[in-house]
Protein backbone atom coordinates (compact mmCIF):
# COMPACT_ATOMS: atom_id res chain seq x y z
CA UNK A 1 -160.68 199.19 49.44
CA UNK A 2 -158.07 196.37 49.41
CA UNK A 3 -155.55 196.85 52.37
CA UNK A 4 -152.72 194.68 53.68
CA UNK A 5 -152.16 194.49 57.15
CA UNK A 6 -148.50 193.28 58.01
CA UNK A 7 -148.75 191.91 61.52
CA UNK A 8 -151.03 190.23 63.68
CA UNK A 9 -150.39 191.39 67.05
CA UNK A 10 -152.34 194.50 68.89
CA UNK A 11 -151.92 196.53 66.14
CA UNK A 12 -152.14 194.45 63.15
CA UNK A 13 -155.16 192.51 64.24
CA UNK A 14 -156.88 194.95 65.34
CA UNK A 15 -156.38 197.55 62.91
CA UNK A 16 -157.15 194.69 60.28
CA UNK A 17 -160.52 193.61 61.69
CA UNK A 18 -161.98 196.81 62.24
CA UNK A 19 -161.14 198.43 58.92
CA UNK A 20 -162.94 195.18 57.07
CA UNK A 21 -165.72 195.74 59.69
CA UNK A 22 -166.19 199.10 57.56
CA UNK A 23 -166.35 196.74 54.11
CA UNK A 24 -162.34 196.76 53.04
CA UNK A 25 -161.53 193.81 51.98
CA UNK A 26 -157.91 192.99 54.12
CA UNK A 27 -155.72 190.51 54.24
CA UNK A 28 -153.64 190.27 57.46
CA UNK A 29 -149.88 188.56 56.70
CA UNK A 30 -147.89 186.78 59.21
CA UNK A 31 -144.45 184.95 59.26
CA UNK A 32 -145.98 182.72 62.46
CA UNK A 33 -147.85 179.79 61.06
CA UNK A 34 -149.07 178.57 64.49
CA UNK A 35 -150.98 181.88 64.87
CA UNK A 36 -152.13 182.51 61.07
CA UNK A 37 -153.68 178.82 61.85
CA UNK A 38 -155.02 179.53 65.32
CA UNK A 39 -157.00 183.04 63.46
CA UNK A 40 -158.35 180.46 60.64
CA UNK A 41 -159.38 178.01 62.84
CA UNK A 42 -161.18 181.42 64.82
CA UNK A 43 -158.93 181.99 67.62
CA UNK A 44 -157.14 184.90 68.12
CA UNK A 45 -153.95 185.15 69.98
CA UNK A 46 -154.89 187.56 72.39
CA UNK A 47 -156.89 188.78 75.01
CA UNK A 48 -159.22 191.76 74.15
CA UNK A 49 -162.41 192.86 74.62
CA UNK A 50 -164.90 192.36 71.59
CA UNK A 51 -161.78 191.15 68.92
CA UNK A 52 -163.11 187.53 68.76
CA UNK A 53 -166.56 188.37 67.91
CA UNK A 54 -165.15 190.83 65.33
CA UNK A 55 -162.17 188.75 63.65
CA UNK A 56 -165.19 186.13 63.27
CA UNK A 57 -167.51 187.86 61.97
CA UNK A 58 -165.72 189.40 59.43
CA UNK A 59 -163.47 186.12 58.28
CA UNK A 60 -167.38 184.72 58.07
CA UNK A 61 -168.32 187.20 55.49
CA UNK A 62 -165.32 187.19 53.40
CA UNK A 63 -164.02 190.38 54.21
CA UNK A 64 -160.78 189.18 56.74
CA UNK A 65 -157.93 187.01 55.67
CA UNK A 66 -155.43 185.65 56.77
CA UNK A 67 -152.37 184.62 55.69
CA UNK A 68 -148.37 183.87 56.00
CA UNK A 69 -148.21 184.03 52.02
CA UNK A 70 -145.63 186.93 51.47
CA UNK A 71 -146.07 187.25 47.55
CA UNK A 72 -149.94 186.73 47.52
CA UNK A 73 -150.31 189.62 50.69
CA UNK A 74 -148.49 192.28 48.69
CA UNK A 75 -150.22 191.66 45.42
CA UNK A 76 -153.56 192.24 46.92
CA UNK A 77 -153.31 195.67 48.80
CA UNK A 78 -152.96 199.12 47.17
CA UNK A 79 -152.44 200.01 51.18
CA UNK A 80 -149.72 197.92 53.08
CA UNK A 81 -149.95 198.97 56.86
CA UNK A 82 -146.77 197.76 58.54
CA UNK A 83 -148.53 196.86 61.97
CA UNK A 84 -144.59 195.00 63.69
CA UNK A 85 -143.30 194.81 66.77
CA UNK A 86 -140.73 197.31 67.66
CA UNK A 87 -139.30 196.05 70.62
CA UNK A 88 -136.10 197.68 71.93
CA UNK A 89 -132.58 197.45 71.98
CA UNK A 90 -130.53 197.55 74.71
CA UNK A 91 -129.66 200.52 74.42
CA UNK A 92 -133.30 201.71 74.79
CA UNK A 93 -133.29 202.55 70.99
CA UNK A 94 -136.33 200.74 69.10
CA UNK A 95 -135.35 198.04 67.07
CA UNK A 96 -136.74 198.64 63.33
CA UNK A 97 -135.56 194.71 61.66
CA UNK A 98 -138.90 193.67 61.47
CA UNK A 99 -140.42 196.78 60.32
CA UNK A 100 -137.34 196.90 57.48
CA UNK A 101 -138.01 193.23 56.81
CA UNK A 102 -141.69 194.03 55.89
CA UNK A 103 -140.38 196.61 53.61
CA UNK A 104 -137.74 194.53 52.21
CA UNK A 105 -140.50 192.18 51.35
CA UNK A 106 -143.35 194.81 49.96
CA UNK A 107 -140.52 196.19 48.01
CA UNK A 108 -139.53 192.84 46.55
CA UNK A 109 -143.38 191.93 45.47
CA UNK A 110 -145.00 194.72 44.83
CA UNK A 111 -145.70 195.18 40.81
CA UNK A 112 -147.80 198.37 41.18
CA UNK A 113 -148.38 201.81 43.27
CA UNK A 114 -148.46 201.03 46.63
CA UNK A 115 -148.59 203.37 49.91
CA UNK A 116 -146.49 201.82 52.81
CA UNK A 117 -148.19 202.99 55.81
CA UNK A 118 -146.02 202.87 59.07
CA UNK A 119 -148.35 201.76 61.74
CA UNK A 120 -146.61 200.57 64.20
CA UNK A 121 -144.90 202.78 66.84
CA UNK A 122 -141.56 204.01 65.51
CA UNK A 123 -138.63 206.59 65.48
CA UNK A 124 -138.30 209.87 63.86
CA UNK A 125 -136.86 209.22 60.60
CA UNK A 126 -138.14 205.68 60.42
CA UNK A 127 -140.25 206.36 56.90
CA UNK A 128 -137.22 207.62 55.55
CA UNK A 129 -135.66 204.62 56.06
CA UNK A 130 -138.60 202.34 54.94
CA UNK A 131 -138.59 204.53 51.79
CA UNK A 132 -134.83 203.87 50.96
CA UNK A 133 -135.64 200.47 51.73
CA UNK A 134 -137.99 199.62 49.41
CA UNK A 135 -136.52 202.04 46.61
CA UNK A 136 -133.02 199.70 46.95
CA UNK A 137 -134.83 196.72 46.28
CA UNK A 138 -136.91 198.18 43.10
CA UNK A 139 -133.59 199.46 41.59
CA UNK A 140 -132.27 195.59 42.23
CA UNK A 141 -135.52 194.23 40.56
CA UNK A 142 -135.01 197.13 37.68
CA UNK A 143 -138.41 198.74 38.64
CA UNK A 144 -136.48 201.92 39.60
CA UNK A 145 -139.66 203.63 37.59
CA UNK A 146 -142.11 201.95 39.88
CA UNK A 147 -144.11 204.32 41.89
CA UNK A 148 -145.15 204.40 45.50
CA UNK A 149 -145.41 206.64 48.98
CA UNK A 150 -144.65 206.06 52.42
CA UNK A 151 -146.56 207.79 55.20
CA UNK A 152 -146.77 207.71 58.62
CA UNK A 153 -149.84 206.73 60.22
CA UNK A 154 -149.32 205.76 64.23
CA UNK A 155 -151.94 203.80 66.29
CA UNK A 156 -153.72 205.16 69.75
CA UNK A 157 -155.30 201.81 70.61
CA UNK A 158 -155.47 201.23 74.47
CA UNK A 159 -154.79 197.48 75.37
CA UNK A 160 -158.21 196.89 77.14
CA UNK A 161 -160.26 199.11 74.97
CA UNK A 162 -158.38 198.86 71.47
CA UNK A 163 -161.56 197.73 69.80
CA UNK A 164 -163.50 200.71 70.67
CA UNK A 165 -160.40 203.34 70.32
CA UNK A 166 -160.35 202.01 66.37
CA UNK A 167 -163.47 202.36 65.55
CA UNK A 168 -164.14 205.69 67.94
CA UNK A 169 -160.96 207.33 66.93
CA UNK A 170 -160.09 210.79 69.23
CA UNK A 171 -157.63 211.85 66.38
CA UNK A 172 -156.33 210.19 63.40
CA UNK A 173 -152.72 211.25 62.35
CA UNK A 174 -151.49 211.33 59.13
CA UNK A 175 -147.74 212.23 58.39
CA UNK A 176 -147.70 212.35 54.31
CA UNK A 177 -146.83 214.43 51.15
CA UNK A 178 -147.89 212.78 47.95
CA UNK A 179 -151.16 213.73 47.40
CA UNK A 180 -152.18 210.44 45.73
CA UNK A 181 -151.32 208.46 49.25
CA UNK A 182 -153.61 211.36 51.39
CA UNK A 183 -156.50 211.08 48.93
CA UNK A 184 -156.49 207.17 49.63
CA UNK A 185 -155.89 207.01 53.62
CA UNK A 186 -159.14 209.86 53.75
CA UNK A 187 -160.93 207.77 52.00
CA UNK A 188 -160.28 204.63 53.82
CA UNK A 189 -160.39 206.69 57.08
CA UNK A 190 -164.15 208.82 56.15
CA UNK A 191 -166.11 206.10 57.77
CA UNK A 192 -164.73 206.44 61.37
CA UNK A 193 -165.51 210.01 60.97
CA UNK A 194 -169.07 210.73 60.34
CA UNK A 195 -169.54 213.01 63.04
CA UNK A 196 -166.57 215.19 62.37
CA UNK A 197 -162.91 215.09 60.55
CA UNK A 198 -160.35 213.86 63.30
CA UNK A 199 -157.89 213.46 60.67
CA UNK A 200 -154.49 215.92 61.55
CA UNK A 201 -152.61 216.13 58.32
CA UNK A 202 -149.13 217.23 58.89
CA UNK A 203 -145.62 216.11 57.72
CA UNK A 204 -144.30 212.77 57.97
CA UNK A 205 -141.43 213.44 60.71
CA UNK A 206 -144.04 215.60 63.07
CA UNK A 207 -146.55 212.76 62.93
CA UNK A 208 -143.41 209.70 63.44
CA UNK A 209 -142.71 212.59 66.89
CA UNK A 210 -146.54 212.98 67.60
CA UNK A 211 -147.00 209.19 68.83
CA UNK A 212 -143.83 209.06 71.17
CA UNK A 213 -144.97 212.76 72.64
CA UNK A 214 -148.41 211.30 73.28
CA UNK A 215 -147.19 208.48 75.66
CA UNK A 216 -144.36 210.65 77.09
CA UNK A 217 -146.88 213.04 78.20
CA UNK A 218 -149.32 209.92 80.00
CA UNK A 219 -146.08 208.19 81.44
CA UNK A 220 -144.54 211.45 82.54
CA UNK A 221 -148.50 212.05 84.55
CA UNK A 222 -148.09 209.01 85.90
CA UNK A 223 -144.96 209.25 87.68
CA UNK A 224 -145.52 212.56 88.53
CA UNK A 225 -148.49 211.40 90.65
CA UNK A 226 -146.56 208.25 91.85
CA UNK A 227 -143.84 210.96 93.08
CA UNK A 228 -146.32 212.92 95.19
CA UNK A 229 -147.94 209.84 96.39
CA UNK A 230 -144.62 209.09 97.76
CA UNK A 231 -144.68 212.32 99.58
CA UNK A 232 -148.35 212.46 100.82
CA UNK A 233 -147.35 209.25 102.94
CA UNK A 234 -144.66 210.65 104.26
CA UNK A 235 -146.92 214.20 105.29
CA UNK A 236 -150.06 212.50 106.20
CA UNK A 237 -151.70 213.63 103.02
CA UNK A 238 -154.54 211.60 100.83
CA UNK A 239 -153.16 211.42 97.24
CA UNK A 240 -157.23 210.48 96.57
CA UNK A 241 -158.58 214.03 97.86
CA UNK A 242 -155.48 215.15 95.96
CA UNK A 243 -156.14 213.75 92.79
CA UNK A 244 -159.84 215.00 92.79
CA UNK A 245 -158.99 218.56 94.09
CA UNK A 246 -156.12 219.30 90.93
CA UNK A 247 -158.43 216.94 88.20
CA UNK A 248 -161.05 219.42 88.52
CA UNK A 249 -159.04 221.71 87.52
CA UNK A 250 -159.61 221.95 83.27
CA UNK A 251 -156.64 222.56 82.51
CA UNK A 252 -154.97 219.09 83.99
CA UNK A 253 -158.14 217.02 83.91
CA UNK A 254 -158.63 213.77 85.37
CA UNK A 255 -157.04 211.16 83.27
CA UNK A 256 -153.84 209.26 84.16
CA UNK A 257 -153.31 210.60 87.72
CA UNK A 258 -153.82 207.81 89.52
CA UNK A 259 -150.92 206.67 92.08
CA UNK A 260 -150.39 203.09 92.08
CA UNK A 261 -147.58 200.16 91.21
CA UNK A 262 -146.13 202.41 88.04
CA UNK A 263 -146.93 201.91 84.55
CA UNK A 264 -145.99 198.54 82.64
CA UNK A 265 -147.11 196.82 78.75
CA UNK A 266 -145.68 197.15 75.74
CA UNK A 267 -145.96 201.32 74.83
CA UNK A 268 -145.27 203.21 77.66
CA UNK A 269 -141.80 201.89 78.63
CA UNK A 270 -140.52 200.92 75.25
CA UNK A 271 -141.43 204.84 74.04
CA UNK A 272 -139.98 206.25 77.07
CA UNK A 273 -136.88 204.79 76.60
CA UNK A 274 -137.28 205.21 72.80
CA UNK A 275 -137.60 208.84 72.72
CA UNK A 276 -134.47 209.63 75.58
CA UNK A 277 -132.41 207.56 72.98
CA UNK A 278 -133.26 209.76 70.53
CA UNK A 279 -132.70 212.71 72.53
CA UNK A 280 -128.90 210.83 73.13
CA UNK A 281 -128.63 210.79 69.64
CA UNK A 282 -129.13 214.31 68.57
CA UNK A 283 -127.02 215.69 71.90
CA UNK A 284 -129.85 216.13 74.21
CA UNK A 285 -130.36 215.24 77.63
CA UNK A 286 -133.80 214.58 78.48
CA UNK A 287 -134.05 215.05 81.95
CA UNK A 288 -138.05 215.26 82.60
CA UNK A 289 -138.16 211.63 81.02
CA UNK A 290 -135.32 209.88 82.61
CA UNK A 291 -137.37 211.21 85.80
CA UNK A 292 -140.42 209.73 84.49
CA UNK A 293 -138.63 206.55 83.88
CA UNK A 294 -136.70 206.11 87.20
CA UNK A 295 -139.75 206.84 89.03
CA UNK A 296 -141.31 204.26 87.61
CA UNK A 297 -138.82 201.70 88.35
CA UNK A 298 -139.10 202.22 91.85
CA UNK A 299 -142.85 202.35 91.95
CA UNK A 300 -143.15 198.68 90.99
CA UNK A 301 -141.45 198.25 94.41
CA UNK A 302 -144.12 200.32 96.31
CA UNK A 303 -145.98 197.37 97.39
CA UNK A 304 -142.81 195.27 98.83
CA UNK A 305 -141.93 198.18 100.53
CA UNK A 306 -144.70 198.32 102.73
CA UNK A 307 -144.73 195.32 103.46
CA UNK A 308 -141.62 195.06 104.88
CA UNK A 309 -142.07 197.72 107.05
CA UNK A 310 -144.93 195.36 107.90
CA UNK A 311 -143.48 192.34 108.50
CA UNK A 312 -139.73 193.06 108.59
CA UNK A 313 -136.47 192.54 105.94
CA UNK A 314 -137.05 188.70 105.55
CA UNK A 315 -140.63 187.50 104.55
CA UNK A 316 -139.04 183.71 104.63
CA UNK A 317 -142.45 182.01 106.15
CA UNK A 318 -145.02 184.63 104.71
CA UNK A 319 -147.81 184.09 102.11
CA UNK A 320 -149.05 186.86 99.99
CA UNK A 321 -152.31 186.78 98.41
CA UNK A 322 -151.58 188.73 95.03
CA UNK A 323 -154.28 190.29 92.80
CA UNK A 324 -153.48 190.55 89.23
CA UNK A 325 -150.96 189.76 87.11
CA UNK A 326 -151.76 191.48 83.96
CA UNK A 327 -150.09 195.34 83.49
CA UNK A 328 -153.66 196.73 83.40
CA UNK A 329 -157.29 195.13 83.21
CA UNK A 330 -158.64 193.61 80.43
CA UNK A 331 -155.24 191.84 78.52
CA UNK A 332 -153.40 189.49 79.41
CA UNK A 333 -150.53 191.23 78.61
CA UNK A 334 -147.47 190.61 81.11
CA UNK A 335 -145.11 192.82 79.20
CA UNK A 336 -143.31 195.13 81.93
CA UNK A 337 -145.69 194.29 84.04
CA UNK A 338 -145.30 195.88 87.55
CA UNK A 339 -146.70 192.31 88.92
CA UNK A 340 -143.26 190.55 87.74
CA UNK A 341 -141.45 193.10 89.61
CA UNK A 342 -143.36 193.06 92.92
CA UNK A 343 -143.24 188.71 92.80
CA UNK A 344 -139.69 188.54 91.79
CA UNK A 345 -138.99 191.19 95.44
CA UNK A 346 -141.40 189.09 97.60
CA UNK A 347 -139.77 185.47 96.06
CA UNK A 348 -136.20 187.29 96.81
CA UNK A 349 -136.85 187.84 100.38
CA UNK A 350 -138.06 184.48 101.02
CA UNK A 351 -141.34 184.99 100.74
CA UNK A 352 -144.80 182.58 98.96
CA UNK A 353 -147.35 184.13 96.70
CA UNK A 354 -150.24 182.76 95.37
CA UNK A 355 -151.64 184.93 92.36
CA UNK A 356 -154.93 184.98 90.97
CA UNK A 357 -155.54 187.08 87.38
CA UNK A 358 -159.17 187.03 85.82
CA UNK A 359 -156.94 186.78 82.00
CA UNK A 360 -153.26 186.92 82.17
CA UNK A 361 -152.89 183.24 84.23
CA UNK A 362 -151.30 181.30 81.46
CA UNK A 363 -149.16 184.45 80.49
CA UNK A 364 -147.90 184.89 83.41
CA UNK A 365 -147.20 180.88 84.19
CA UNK A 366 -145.10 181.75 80.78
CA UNK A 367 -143.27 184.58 81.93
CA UNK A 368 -142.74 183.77 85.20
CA UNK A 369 -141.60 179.87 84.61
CA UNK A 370 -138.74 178.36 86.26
CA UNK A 371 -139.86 180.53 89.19
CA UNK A 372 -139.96 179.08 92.74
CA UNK A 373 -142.49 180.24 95.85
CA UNK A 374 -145.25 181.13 93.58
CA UNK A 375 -148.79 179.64 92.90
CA UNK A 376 -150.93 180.60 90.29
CA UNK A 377 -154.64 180.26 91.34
CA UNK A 378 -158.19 179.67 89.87
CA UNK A 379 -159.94 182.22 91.73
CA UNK A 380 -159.60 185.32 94.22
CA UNK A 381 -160.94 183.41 97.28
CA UNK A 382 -158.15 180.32 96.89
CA UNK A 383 -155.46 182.85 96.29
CA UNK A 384 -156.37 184.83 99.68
CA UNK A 385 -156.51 181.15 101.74
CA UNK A 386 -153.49 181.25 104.58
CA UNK A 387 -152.01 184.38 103.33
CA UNK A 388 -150.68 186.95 105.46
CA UNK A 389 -151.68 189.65 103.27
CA UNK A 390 -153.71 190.48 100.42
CA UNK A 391 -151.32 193.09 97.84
CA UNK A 392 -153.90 194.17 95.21
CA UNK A 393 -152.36 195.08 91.80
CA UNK A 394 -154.31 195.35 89.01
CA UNK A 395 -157.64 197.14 89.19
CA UNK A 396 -160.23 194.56 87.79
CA UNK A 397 -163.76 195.57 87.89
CA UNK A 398 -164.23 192.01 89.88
CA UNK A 399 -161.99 193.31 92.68
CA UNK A 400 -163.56 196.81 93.15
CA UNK A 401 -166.00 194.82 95.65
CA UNK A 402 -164.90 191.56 96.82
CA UNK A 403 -166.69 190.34 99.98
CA UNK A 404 -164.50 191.83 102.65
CA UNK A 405 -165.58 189.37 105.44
CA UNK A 406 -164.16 186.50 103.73
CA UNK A 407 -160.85 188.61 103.12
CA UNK A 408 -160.84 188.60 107.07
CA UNK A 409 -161.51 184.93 107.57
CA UNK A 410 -159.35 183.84 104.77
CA UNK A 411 -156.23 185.64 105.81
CA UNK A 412 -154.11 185.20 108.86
CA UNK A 413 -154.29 188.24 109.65
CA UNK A 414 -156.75 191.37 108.36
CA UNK A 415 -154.50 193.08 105.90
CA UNK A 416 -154.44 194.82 102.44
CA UNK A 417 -152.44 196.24 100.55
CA UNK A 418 -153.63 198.24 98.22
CA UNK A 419 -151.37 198.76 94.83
CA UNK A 420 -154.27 200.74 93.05
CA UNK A 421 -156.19 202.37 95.39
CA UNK A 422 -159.29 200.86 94.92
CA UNK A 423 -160.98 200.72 98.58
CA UNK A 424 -161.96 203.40 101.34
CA UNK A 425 -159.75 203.68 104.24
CA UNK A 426 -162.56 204.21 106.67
CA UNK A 427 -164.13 201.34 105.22
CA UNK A 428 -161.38 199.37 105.93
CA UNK A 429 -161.39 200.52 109.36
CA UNK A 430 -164.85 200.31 109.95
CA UNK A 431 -164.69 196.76 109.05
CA UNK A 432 -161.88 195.72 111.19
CA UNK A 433 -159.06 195.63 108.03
CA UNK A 434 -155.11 197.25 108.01
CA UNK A 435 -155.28 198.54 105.17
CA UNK A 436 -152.52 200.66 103.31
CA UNK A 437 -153.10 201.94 99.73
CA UNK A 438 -150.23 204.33 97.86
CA UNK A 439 -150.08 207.77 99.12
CA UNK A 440 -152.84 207.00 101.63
CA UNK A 441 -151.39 208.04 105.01
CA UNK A 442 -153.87 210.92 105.77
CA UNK A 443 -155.52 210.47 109.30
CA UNK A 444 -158.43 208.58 108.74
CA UNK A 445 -162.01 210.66 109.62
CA UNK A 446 -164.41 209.84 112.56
């Protein structure tokens, strides 16, 4: 099939390569030159697992374009996947001009059927608005004859893993009503789904709601475990026994209820925010998620915390080793990052950090620019050198474990802590290390 991806960021990219990895022949539009150049030069623009290999491989045989040629993009696909950035407002409300402006423009080229296909992450009502969209500028062109459908089609790709969550789909959602559009998105969609039919079929509104539920639900598990954590330290409970004691239960489960720094990158907060505007907007209050999202605001100062009950109000003289940068492992993605949070408190109060991240380095030396007190290291072992502490913050497999007697000899004195709970507290004892992790204050065993 011939498919046009608009957007060549996490989604678009993404979405792009791994539908031509199944033999569609898609072109992948951009309005940034400097990146459609970097992807035909075989770059790519950002950091995930197993997406060079398979934007190369498929530009190499023909199948993957790409392209900042507006006209030329629309004129090839029957399927135009509108794979934007959403970012938000300030009012928390998602901001929909580039996902409009990609409809503008389909709507403006197109000289045939098309189905729009709203990819990226978006409002309820956002098709609606795509549709009128692109029906304006037909009637303006005098093509008010000229058929086509909008659906509603949102991505589950984790940042990390967003290779394998494309190709391996848990559930593919389809929001759509013209039978012409549902017959082409099975077909493209059959090949991910030899084992069984993942597809949910169900009407475009439900499916726009489906996507924002979906990370509500993981952000709202996430606090909710960050809010006990809070608690065990202050009853002498172990938020680790706790987690493993309520996961087996079937009914919860195990994923997303680990305490740590609170969540960060570029779903969980944006939706969050998203969905209680939308609650604003129809006369609801939704009280559950402006929990979730408070709670998470002050869980990115967990870590600080801590260590000023350490070391006292001003940290003017300290050094803290910092591990990780990135909001999770595996990107380099420094979007809401709880790491920009926990540097900006430690520069505030005086205080050095050197910062080591296996990916997100030159990200974060973006981000963070202009920004006094901190160093941005080559590897774990110079970031730890005269530091007073170690604060770990992202869980990379290459810090689950680090050689613990040079942690001792490197830092002033023996200390860690632990944003993401990734060591044993009698370990840490055994060996002669302070360690504190996040909702960790059970007495340790003999």
């Amino acid at each position: 099939m011939k498919v046009t991806v608009v957007g060549t960021g996490y989604v678009g990219l993404v979405t792009g390569a791994c539908l031509a990895e199944m033999g569609n022949h898609v072109v992948c539009l951009d309005v940034d030159e400097a990146k459609i150049r970097l992807l035909n030069e075989g770059g790519i623009p950002i950091h995930e697992p197993g997406l060079e290999a398979l934007v190369q491989r498929n530009a190499a045989a023909g199948r993957l374009q790409f392209t900042t040629d507006v006209a030329a993009a629309v004129a090839h696909g029957t399927l135009q996947f509108i794979g934007v950035g959403t970012p938000p407002d300030e009012d928390g409300s998602a901001d929909l001009q580039y996902v409009l402006a990609a409809a503008t423009n389909i709507g403006r080229h197109m000289t045939d059927y098309k189905v729009i296909v709203d990819k990226s992450t978006v409002p309820v009502g956002t098709a609606d608005k795509v549709r009128a969209r692109v029906r304006a500028v037909l009637d303006e062109r005098g093509l008010s004859d000229l058929g086509f459908a909008v659906v509603s089609n949102p991505e589950f790709l984790k940042e990390g893993a967003a290779v394998e969550d494309c190709m391996r789909p848990d559930r593919i959602i389809l929001g759509a009503d013209d039978e012409r559009a549902i017959l082409l998105m099975r077909a493209l969609y059959t090949p991910f789904m030899r084992n069984h039919d993942r597809l949910h079929l169900m009407d475009v509104r439900s499916a726009e709601f489906t996507k924002y539920a979906a990370n509500a639900m993981l952000a709202t598990r996430i606090s909710f475990m960050n809010e006990l954590a809070r608690l065990a330290d202050r009853v002498g409970a172990d938020i680790e026994m706790v987690r493993r004691g309520i996961g087996s239960d079937p009914r919860i489960g195990t994923h997303f209820l680990y305490a740590g720094t609170g969540y960060g990158g570029s779903c969980f907060p944006k939706d969050v925010k998203a969905l209680i505007h939308t609650g604003r907007e129809n006369e609801l209050d939704l009280e559950i998620l402006r929990a979730v999202e408070s709670v998470n605001e002050r869980q990115k100062h967990t870590l600080v915390d801590k260590a000023v009950a350490r070391f006292g109000e001003s940290l003017s003289g300290r050094t803290f080793a910092l591990w990780g940068l990135a909001f999770k492992p595996n990107t380099d993605d420094m979007r809401e990052a709880p790491s920009r949070v926990i540097v900006a408190d430690l520069l505030a109060r005086g205080a050095r950090v050197q910062a080591y991240d296996p990916a997100a380095g030159d990200e974060a030396r973006r981000v963070m620019q202009g920004m006094q007190g901190i160093a941005f290291c080559a590897t774990p072992h110079e970031a730890l050198l005269g530091a007073d502490a170690l604060l770990v913050v992202t869980e990379w497999k290459e810090f689950r474990n680090p050689d613990f007697e040079f942690i001792k000899a490197s830092l002033k004195q023996p200390l860690i802590l632990d944003g993401r709970n990734l060591y044993d507290p009698v370990l840490m004892r055994a060996l002669g290390i302070e360690y504190q992790g996040v909702g960790r204050a059970a007495p340790l065993r003999d």
